[in-house]
C-alpha atoms as a PDB file:
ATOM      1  CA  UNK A   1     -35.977 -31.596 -21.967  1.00  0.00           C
ATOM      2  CA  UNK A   2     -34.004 -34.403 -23.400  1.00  0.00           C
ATOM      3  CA  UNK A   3     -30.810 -32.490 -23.929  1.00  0.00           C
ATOM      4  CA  UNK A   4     -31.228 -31.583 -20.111  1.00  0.00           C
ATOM      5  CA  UNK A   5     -31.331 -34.624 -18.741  1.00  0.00           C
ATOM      6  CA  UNK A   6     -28.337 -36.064 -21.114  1.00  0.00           C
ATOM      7  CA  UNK A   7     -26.315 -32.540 -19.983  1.00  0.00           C
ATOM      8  CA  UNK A   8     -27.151 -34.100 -16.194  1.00  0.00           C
ATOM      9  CA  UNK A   9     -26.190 -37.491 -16.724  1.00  0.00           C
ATOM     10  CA  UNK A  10     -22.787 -35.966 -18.188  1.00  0.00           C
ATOM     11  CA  UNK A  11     -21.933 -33.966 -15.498  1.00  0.00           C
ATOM     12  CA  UNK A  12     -19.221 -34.772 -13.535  1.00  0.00           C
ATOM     13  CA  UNK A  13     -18.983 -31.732 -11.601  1.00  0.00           C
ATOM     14  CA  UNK A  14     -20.150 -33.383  -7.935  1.00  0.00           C
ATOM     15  CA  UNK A  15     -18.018 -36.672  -8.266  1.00  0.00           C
ATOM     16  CA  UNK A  16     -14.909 -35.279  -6.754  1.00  0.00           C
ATOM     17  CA  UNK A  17     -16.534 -34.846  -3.524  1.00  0.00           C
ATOM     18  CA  UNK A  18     -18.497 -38.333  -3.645  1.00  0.00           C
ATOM     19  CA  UNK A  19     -15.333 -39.688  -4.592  1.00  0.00           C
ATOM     20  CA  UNK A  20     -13.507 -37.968  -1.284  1.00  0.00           C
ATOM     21  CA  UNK A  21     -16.072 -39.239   0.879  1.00  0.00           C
ATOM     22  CA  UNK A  22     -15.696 -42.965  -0.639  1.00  0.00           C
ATOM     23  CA  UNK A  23     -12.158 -42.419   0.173  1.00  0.00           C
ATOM     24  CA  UNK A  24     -12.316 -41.813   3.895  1.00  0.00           C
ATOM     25  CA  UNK A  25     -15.169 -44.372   4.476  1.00  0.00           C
ATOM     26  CA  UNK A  26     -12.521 -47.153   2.899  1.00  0.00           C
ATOM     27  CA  UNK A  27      -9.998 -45.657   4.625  1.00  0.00           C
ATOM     28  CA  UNK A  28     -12.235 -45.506   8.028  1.00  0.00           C
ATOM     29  CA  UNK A  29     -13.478 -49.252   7.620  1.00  0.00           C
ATOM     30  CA  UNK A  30      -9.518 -50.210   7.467  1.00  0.00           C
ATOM     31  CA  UNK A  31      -8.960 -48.473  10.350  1.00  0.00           C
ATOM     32  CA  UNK A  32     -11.568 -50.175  12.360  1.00  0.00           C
ATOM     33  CA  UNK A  33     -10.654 -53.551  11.325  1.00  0.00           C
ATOM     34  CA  UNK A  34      -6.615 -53.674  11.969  1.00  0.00           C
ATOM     35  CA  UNK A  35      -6.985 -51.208  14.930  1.00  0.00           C
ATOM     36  CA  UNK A  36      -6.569 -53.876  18.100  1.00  0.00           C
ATOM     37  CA  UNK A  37      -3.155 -55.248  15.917  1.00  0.00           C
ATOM     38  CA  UNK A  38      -1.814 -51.706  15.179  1.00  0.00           C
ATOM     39  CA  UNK A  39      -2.496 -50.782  18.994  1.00  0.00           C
ATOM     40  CA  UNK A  40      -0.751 -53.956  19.702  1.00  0.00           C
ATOM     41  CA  UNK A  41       2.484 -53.494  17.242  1.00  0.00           C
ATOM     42  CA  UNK A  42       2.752 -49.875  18.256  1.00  0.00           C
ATOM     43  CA  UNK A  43       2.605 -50.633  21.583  1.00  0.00           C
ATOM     44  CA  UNK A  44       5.267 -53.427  21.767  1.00  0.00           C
ATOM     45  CA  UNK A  45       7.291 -50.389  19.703  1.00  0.00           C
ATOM     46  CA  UNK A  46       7.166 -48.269  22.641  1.00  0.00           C
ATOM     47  CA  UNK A  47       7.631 -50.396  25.280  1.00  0.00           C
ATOM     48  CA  UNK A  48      11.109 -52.095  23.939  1.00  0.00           C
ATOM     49  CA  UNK A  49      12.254 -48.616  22.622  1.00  0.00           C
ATOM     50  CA  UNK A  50      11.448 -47.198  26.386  1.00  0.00           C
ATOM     51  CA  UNK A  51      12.989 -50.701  27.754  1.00  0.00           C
ATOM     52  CA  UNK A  52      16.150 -49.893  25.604  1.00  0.00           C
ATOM     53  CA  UNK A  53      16.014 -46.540  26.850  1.00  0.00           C
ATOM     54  CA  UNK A  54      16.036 -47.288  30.884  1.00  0.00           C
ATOM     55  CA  UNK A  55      18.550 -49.926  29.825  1.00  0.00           C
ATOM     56  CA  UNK A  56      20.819 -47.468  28.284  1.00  0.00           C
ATOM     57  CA  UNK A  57      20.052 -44.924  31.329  1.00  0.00           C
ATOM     58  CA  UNK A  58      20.573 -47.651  34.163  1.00  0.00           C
ATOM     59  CA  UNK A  59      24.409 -48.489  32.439  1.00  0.00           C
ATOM     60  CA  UNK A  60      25.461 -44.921  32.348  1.00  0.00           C
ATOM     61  CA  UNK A  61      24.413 -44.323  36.313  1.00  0.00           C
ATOM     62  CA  UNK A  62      26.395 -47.773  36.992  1.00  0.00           C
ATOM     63  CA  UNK A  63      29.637 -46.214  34.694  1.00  0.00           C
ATOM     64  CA  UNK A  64      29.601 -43.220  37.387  1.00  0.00           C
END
């Protein structure tokens, strides 16, 4: 019985997946916190690359 329990305690076949899980929770939590700046960055991203875009658009109509 001893021998069992010390062959258990050495196992280390179900840590991958505990360890995967761990992972994404971290991962998840970051997520969650920094999500209202990342919206905010990306969106500021968009907006001038879209901004440079009509920009770009409006100056070749005007060349024609």
């Amino acid at each position: 019985m001893k021998n069992q329990i010390i062959a258990f305690l050495k196992d280390e076949d179900g840590q991958t997946s505990t360890e995967y899980i761990l992972l994404v929770a971290v991962v998840a939590l970051i997520v969650f916190k920094f999500k209202d700046k990342a919206t905010d960055r990306l969106g500021k991203i968009t907006d001038g690359v879209f901004d440079g875009a009509d920009s770009w658009v409006g100056q070749l109509n005007q060349g024609q």
